[in-house]
PDB file of N, CA and C in Angstrom:
ATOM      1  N   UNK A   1       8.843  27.695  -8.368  1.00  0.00           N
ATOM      2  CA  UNK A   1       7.588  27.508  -7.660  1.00  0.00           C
ATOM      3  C   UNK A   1       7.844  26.722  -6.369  1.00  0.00           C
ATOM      4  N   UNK A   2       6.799  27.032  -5.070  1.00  0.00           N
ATOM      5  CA  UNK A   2       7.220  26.797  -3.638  1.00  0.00           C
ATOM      6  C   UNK A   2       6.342  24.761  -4.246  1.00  0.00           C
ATOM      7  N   UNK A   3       7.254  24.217  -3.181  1.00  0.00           N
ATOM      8  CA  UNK A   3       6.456  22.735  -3.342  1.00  0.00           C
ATOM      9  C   UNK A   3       5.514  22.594  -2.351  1.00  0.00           C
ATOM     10  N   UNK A   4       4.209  22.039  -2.661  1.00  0.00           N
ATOM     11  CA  UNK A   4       3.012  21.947  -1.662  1.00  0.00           C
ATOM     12  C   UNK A   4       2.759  20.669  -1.353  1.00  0.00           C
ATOM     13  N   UNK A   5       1.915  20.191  -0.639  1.00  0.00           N
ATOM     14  CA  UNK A   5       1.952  18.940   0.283  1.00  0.00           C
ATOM     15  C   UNK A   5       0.305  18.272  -0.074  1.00  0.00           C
ATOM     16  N   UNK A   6       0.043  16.771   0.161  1.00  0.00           N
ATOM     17  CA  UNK A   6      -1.558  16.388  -0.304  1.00  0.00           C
ATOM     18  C   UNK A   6      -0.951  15.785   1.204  1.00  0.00           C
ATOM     19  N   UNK A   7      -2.309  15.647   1.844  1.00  0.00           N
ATOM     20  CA  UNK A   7      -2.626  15.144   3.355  1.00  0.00           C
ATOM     21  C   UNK A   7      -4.220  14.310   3.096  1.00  0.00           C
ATOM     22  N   UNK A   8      -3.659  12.657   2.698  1.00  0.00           N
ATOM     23  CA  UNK A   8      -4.821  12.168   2.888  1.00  0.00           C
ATOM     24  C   UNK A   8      -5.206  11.415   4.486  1.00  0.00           C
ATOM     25  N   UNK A   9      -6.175  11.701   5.052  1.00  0.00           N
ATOM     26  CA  UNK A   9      -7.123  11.025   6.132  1.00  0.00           C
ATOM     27  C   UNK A   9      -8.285   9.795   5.966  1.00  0.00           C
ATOM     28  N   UNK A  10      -7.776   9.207   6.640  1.00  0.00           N
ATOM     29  CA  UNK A  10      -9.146   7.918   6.563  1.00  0.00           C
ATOM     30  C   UNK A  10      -8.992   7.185   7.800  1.00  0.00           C
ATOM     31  N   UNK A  11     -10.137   6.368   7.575  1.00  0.00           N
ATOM     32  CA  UNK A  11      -9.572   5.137   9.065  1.00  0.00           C
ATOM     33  C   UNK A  11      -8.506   4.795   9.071  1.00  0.00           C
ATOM     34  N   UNK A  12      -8.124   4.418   8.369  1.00  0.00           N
ATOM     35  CA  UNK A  12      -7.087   3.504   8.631  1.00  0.00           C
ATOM     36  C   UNK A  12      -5.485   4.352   8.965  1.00  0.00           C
ATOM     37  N   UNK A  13      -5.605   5.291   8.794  1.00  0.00           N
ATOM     38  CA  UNK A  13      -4.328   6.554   9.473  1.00  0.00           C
ATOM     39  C   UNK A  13      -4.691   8.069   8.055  1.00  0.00           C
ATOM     40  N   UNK A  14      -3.248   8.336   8.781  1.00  0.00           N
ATOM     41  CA  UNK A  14      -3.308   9.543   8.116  1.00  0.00           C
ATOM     42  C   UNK A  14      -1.696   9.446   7.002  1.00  0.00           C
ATOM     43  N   UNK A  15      -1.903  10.185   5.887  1.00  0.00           N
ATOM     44  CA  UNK A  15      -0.736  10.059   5.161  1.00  0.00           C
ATOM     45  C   UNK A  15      -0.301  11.324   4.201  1.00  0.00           C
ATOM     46  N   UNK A  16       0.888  12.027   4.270  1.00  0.00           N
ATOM     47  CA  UNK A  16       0.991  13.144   3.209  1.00  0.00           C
ATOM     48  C   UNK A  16       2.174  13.052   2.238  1.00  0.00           C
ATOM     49  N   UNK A  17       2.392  14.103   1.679  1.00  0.00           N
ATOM     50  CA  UNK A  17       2.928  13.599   0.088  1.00  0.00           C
ATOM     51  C   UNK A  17       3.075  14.770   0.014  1.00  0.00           C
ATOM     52  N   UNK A  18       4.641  15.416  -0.325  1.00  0.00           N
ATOM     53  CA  UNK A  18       5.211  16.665  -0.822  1.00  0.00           C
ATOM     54  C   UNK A  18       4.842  16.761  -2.524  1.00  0.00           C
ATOM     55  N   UNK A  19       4.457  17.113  -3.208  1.00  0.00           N
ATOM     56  CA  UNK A  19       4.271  17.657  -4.407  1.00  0.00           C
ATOM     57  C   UNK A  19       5.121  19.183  -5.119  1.00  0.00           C
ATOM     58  N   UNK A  20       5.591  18.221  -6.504  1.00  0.00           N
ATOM     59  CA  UNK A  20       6.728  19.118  -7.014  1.00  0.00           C
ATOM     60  C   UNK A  20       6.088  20.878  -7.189  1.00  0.00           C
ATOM     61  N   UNK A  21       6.525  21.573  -7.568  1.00  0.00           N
ATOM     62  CA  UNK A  21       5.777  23.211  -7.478  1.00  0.00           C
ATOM     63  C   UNK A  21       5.171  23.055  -8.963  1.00  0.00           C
ATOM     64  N   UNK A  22       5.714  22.419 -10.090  1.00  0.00           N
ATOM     65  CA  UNK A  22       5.445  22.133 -11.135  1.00  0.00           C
ATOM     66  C   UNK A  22       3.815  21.658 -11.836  1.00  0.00           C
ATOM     67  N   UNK A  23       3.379  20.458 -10.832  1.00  0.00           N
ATOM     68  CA  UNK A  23       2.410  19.560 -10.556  1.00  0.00           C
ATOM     69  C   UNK A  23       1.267  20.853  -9.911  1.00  0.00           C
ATOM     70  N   UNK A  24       0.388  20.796  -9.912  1.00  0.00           N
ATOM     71  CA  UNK A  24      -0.936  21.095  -8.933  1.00  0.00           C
ATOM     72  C   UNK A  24      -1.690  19.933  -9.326  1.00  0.00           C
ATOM     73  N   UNK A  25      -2.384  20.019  -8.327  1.00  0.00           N
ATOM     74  CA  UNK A  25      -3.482  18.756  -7.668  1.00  0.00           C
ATOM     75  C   UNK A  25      -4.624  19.772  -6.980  1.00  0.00           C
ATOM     76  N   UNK A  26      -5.689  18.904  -7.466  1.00  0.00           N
ATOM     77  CA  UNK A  26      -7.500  20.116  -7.249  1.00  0.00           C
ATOM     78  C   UNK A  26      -8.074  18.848  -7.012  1.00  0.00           C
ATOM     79  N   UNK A  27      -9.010  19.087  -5.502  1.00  0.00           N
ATOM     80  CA  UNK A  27     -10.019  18.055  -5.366  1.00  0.00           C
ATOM     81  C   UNK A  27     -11.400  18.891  -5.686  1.00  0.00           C
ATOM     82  N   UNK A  28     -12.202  18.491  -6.495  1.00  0.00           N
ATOM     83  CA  UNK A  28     -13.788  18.858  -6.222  1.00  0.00           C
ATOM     84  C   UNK A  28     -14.914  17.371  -7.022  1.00  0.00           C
ATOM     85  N   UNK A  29     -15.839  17.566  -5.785  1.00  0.00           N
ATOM     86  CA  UNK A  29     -16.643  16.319  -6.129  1.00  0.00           C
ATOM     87  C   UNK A  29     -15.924  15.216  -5.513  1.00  0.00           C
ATOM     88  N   UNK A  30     -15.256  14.848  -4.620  1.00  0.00           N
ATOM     89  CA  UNK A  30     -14.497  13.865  -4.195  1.00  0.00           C
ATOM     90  C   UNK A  30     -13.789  13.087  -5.163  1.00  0.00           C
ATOM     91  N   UNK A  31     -13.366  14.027  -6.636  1.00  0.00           N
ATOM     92  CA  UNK A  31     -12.532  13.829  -6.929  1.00  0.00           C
ATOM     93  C   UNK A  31     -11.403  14.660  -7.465  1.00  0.00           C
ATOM     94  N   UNK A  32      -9.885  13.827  -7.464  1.00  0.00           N
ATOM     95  CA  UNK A  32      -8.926  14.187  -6.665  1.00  0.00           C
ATOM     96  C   UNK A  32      -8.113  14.375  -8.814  1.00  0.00           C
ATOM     97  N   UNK A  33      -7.864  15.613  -9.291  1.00  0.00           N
ATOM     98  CA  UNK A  33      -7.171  15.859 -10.456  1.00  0.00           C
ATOM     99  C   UNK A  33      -5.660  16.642 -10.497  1.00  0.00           C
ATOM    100  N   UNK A  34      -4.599  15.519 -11.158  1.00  0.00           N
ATOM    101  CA  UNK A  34      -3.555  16.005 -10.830  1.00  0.00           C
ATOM    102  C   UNK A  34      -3.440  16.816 -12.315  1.00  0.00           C
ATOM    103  N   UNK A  35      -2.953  17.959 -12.302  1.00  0.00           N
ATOM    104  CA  UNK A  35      -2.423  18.345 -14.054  1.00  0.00           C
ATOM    105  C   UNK A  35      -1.073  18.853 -13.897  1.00  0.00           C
ATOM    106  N   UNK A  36      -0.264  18.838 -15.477  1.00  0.00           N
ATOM    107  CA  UNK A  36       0.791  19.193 -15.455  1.00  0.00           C
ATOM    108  C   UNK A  36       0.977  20.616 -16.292  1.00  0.00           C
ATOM    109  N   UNK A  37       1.831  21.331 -16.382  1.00  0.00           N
ATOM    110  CA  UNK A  37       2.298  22.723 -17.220  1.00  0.00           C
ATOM    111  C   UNK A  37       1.962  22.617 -18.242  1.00  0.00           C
ATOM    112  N   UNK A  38       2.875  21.862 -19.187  1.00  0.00           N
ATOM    113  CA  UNK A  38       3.225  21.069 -20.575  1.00  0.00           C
ATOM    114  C   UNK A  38       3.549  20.152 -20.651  1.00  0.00           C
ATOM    115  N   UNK A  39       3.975  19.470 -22.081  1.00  0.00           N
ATOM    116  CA  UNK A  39       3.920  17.591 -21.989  1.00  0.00           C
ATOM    117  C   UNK A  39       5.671  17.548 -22.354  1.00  0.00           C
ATOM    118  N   UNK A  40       6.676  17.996 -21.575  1.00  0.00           N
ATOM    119  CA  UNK A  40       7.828  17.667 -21.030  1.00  0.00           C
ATOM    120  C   UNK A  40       8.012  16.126 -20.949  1.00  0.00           C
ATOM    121  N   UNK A  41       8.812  15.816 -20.720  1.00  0.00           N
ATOM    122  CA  UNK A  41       9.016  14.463 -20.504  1.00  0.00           C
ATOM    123  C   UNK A  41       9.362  14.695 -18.827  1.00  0.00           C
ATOM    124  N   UNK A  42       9.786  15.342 -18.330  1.00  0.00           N
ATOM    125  CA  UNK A  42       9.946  15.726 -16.794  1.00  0.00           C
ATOM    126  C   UNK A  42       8.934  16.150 -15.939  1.00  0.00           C
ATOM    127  N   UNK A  43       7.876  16.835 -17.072  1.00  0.00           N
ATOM    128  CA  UNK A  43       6.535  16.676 -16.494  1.00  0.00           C
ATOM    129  C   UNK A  43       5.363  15.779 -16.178  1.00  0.00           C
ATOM    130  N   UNK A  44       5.797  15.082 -17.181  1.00  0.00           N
ATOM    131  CA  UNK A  44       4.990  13.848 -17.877  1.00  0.00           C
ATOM    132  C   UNK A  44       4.954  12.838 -16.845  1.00  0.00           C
ATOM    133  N   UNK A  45       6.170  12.953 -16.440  1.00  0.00           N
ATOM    134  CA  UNK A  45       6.988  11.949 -15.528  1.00  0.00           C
ATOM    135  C   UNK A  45       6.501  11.929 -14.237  1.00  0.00           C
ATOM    136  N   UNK A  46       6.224  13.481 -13.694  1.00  0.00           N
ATOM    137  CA  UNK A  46       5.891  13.841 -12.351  1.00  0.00           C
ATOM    138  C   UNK A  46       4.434  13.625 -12.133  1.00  0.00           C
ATOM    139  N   UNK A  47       3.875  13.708 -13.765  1.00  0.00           N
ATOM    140  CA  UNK A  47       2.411  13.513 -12.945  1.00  0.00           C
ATOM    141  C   UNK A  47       1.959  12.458 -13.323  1.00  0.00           C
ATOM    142  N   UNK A  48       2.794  11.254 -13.583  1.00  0.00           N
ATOM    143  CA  UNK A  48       2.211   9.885 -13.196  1.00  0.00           C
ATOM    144  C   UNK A  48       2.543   9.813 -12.026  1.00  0.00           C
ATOM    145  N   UNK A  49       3.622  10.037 -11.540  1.00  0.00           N
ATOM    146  CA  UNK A  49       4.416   9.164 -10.387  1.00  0.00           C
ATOM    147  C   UNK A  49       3.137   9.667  -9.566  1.00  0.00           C
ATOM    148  N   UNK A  50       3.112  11.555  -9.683  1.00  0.00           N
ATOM    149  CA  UNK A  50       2.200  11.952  -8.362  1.00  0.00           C
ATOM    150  C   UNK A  50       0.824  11.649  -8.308  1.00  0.00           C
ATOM    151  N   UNK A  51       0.222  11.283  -9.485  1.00  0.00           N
ATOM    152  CA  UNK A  51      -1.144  10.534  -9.684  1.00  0.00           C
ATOM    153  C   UNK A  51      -1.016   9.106  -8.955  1.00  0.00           C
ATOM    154  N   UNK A  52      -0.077   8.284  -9.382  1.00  0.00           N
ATOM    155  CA  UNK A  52      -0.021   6.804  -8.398  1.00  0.00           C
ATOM    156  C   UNK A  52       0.222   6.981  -7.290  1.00  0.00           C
ATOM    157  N   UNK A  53       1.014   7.816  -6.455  1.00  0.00           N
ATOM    158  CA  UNK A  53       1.146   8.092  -5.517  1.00  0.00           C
ATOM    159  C   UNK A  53       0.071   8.306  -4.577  1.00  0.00           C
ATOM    160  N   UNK A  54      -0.545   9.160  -4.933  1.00  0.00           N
ATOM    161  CA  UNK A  54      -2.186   9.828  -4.433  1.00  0.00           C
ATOM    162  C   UNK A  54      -2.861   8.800  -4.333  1.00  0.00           C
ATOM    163  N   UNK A  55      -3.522   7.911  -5.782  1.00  0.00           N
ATOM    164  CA  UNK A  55      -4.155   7.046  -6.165  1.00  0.00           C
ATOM    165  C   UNK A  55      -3.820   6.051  -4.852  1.00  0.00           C
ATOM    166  N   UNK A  56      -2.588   5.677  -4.565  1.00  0.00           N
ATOM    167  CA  UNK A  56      -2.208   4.658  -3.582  1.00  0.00           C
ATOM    168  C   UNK A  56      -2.372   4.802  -1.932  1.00  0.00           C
ATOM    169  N   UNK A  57      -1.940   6.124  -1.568  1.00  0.00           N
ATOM    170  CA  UNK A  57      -2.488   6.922  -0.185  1.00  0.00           C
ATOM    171  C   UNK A  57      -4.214   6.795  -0.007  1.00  0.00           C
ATOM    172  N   UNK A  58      -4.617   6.653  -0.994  1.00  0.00           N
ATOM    173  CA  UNK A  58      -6.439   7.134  -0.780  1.00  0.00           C
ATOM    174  C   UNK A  58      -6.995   5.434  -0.520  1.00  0.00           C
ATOM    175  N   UNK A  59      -6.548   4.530  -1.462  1.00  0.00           N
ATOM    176  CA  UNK A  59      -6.867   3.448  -1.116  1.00  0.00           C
ATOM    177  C   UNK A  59      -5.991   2.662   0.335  1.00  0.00           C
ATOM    178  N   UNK A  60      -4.579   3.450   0.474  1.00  0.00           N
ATOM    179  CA  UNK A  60      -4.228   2.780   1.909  1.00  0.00           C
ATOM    180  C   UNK A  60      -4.762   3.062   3.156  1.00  0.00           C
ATOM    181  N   UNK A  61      -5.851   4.732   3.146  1.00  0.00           N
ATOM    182  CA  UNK A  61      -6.027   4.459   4.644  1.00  0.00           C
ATOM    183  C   UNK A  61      -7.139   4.446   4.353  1.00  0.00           C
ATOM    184  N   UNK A  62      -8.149   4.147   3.690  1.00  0.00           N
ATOM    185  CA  UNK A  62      -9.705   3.743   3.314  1.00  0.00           C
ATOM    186  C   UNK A  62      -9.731   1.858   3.839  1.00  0.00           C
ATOM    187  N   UNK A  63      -8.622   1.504   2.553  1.00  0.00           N
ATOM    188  CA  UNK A  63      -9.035  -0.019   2.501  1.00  0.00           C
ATOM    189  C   UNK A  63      -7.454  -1.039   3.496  1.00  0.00           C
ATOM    190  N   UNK A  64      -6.397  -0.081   3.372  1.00  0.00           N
ATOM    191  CA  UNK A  64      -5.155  -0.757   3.674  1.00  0.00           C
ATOM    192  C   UNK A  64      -4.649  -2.111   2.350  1.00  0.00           C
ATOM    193  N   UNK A  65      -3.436  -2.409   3.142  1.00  0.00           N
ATOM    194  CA  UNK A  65      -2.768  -3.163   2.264  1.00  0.00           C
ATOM    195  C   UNK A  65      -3.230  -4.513   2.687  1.00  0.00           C
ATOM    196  N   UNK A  66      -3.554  -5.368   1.525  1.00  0.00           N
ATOM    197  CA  UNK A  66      -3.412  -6.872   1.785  1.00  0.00           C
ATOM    198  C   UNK A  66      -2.491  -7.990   0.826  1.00  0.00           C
ATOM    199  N   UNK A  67      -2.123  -9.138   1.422  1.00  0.00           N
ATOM    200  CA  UNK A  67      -1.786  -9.650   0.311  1.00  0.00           C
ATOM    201  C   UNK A  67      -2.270 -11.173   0.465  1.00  0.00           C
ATOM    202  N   UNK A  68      -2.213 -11.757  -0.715  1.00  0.00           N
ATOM    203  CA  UNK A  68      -3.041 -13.101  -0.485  1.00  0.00           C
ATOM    204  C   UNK A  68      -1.959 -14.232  -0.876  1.00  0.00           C
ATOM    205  N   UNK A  69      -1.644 -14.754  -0.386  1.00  0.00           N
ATOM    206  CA  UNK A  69      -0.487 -16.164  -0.555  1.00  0.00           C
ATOM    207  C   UNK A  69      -1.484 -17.581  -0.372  1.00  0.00           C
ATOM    208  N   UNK A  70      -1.037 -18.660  -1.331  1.00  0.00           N
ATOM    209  CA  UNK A  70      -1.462 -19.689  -1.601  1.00  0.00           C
ATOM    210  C   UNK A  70       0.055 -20.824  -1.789  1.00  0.00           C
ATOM    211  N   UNK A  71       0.015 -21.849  -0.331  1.00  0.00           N
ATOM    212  CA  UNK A  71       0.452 -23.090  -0.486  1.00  0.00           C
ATOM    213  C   UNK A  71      -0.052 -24.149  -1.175  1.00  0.00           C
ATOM    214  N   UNK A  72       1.695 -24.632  -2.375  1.00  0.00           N
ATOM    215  CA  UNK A  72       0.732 -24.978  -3.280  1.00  0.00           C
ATOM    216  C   UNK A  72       1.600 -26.675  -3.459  1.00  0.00           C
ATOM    217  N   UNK A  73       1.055 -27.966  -2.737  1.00  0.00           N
ATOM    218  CA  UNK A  73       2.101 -28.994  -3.118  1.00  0.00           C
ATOM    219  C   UNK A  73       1.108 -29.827  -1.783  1.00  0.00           C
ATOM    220  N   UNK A  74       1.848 -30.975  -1.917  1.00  0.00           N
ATOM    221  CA  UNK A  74       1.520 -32.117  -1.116  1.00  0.00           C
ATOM    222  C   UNK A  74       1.974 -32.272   0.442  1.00  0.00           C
ATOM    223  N   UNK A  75       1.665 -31.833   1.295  1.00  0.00           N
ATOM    224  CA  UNK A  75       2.073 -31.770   2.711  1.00  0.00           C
ATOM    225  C   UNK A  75       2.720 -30.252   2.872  1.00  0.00           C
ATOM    226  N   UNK A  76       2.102 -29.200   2.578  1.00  0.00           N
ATOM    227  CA  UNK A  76       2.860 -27.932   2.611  1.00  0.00           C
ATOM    228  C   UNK A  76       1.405 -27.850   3.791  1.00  0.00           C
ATOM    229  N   UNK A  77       1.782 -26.910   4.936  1.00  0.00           N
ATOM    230  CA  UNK A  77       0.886 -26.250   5.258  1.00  0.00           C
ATOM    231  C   UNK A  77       0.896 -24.804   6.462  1.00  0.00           C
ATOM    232  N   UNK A  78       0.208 -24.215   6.666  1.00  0.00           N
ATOM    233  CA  UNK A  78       0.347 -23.147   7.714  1.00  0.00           C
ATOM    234  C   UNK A  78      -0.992 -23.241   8.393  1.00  0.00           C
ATOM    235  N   UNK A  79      -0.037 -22.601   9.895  1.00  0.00           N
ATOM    236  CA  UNK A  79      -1.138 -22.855  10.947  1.00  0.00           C
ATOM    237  C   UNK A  79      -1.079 -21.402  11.500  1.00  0.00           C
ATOM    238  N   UNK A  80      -1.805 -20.852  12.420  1.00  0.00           N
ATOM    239  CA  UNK A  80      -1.702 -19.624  13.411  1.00  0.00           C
ATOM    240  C   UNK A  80      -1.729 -19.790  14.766  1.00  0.00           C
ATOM    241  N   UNK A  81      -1.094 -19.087  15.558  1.00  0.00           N
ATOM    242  CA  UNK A  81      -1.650 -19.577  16.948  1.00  0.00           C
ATOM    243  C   UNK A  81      -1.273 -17.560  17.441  1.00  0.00           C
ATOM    244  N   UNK A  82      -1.873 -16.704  16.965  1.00  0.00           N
ATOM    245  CA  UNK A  82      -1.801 -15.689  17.906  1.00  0.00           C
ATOM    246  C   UNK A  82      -1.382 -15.047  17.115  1.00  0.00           C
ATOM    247  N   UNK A  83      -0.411 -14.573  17.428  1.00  0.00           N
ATOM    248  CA  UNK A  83       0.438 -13.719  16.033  1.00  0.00           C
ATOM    249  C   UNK A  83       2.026 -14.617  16.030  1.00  0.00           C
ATOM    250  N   UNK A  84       1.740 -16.146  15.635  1.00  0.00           N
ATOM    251  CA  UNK A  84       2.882 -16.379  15.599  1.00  0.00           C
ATOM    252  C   UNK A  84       2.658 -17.439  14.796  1.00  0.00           C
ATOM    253  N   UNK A  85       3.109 -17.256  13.129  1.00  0.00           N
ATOM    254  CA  UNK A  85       2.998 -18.297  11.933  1.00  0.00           C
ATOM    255  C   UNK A  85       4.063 -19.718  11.866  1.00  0.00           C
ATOM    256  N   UNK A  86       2.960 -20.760  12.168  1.00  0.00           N
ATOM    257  CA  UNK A  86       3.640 -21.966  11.597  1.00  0.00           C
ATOM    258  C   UNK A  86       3.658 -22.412  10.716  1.00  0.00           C
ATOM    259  N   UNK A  87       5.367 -22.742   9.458  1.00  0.00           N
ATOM    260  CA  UNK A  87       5.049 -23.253   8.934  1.00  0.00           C
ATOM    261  C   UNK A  87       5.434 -24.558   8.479  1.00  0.00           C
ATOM    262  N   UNK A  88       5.165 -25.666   7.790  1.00  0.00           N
ATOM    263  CA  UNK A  88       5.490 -26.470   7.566  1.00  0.00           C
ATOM    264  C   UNK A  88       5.371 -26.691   5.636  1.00  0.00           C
ATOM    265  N   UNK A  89       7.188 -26.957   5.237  1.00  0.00           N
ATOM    266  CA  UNK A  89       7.129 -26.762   4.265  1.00  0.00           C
ATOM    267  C   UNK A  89       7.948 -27.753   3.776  1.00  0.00           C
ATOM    268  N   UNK A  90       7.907 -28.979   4.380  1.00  0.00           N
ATOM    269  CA  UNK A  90       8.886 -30.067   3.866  1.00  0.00           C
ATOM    270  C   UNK A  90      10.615 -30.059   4.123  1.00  0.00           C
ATOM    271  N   UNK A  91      10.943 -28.963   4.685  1.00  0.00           N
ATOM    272  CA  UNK A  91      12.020 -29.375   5.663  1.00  0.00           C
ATOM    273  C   UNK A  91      11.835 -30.130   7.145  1.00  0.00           C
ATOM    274  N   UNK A  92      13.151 -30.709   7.265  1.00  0.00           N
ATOM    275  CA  UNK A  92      12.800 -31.615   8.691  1.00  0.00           C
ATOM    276  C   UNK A  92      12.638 -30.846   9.897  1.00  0.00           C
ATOM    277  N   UNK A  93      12.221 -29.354  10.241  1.00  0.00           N
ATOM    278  CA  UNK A  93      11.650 -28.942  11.341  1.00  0.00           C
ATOM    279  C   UNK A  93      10.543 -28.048  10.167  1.00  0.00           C
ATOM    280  N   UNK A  94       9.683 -27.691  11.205  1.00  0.00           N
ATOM    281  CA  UNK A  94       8.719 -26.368  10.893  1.00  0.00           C
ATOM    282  C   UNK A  94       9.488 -25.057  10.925  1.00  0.00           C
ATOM    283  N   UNK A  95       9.082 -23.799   9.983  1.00  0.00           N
ATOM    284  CA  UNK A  95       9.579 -23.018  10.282  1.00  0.00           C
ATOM    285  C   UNK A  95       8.776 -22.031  11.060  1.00  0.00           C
ATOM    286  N   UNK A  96       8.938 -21.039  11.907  1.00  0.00           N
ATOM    287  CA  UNK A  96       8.027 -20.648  12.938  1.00  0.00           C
ATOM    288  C   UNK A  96       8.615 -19.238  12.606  1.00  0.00           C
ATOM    289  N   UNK A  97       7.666 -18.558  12.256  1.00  0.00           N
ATOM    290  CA  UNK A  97       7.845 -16.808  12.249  1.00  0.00           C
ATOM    291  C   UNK A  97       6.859 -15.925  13.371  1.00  0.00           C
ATOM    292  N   UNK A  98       7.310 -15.146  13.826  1.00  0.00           N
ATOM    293  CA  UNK A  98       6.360 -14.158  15.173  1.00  0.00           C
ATOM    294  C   UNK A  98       6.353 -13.300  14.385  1.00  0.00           C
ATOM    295  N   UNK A  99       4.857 -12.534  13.985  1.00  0.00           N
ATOM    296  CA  UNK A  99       4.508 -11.812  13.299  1.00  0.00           C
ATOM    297  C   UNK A  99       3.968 -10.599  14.155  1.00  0.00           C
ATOM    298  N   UNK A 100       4.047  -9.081  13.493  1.00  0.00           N
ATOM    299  CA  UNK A 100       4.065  -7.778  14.219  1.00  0.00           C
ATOM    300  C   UNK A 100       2.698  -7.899  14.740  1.00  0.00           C
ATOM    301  N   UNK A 101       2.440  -7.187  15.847  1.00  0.00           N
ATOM    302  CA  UNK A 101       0.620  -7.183  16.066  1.00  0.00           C
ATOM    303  C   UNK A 101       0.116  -6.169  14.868  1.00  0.00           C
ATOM    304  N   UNK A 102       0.697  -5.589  14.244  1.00  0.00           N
ATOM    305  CA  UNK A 102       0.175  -4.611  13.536  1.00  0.00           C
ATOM    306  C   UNK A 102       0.051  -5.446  12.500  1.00  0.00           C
ATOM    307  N   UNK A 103       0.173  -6.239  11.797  1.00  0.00           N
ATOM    308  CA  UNK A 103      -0.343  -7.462  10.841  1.00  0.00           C
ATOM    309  C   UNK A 103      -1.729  -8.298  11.526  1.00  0.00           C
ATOM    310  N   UNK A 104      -2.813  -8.627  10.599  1.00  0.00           N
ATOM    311  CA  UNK A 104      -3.709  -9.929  11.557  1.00  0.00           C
ATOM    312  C   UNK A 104      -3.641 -10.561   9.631  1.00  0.00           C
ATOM    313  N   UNK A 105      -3.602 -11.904  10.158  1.00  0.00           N
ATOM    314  CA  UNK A 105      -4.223 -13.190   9.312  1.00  0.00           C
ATOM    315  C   UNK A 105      -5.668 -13.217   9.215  1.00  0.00           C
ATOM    316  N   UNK A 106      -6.112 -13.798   7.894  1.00  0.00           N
ATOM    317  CA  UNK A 106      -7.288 -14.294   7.428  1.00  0.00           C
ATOM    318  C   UNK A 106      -6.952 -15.511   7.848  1.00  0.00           C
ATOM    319  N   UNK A 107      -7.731 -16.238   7.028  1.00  0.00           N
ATOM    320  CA  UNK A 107      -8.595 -17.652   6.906  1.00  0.00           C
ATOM    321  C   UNK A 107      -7.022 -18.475   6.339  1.00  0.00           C
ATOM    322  N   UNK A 108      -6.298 -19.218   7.151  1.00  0.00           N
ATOM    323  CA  UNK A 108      -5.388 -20.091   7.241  1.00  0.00           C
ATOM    324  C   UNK A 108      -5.809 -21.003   6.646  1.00  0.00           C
ATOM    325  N   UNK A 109      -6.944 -21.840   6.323  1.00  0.00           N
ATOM    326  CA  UNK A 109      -7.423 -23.161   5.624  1.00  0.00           C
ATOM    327  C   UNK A 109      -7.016 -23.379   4.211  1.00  0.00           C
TER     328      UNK A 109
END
C-alpha cells in the first residue's frame, strides 16, 4: 500500500505527517479517527504512535507549545529584559542567556 500524508493547519503554522499505507486516518465531524487492519503488534504499534502524533500536530498549531518552570530556594531569581534571560542562581556571576525571538516569556515574578 502507497503511504499518505495528514496536513494539519491552524494559527499557529502549518504541519504534515507521512502515514504508514497500513494505518488510514478519516476526519468527519471535526473529528480526526485513526484505525488499523488487525491487532498485529506492528499495527498496534503504528496506530498509537500515528494517533499521538496527530493528537500532538492539532494541539501545536491551535494552542503551541509551552512550558512552565518554577525557581525554587532562597535568593534564586530571573529577570527579562527583551529577549535576553537573567539569571541569578547562587553562583558568583549571573548567568545571562539570549533567547530566540521566536520564544516570548510570561510573567517572570
Amino acid at each position: 500500500m502507497a503511504n499518505s500524508e495528514v496536513k494539519v493547519k491552524g494559527p499557529k503554522g502549518e504541519l504534515k505527517q507521512t502515514i504508514h499505507g497500513d494505518i488510514t486516518v478519516e476526519v468527519q465531524d471535526n473529528t480526526v479517527t485513526v484505525n488499523r487492519p488487525s491487532d498485529q503488534i506492528s499495527h498496534r504499534a503504528m496506530h498509537g504512535l500515528y494517533r499521538s502524533l496527530i493528537a500532538n500536530m492539532v494541539k501545536g498549531v491551535t494552542e503551541g507549545f509551552s512550558k512552565k518552570l518554577e525557581l525554587v530556594g532562597v535568593g534564586f531569581k530571573a529577570s527579562n529584559t527583551g529577549n535576553v534571560l537573567d539569571l541569578a542562581l547562587g553562583y558568583s556571576h549571573n548567568i545571562i542567556f539570549e533567547i530566540p525571538k521566536e520564544l516570548s516569556f510570561g510573567n517572570l515574578n
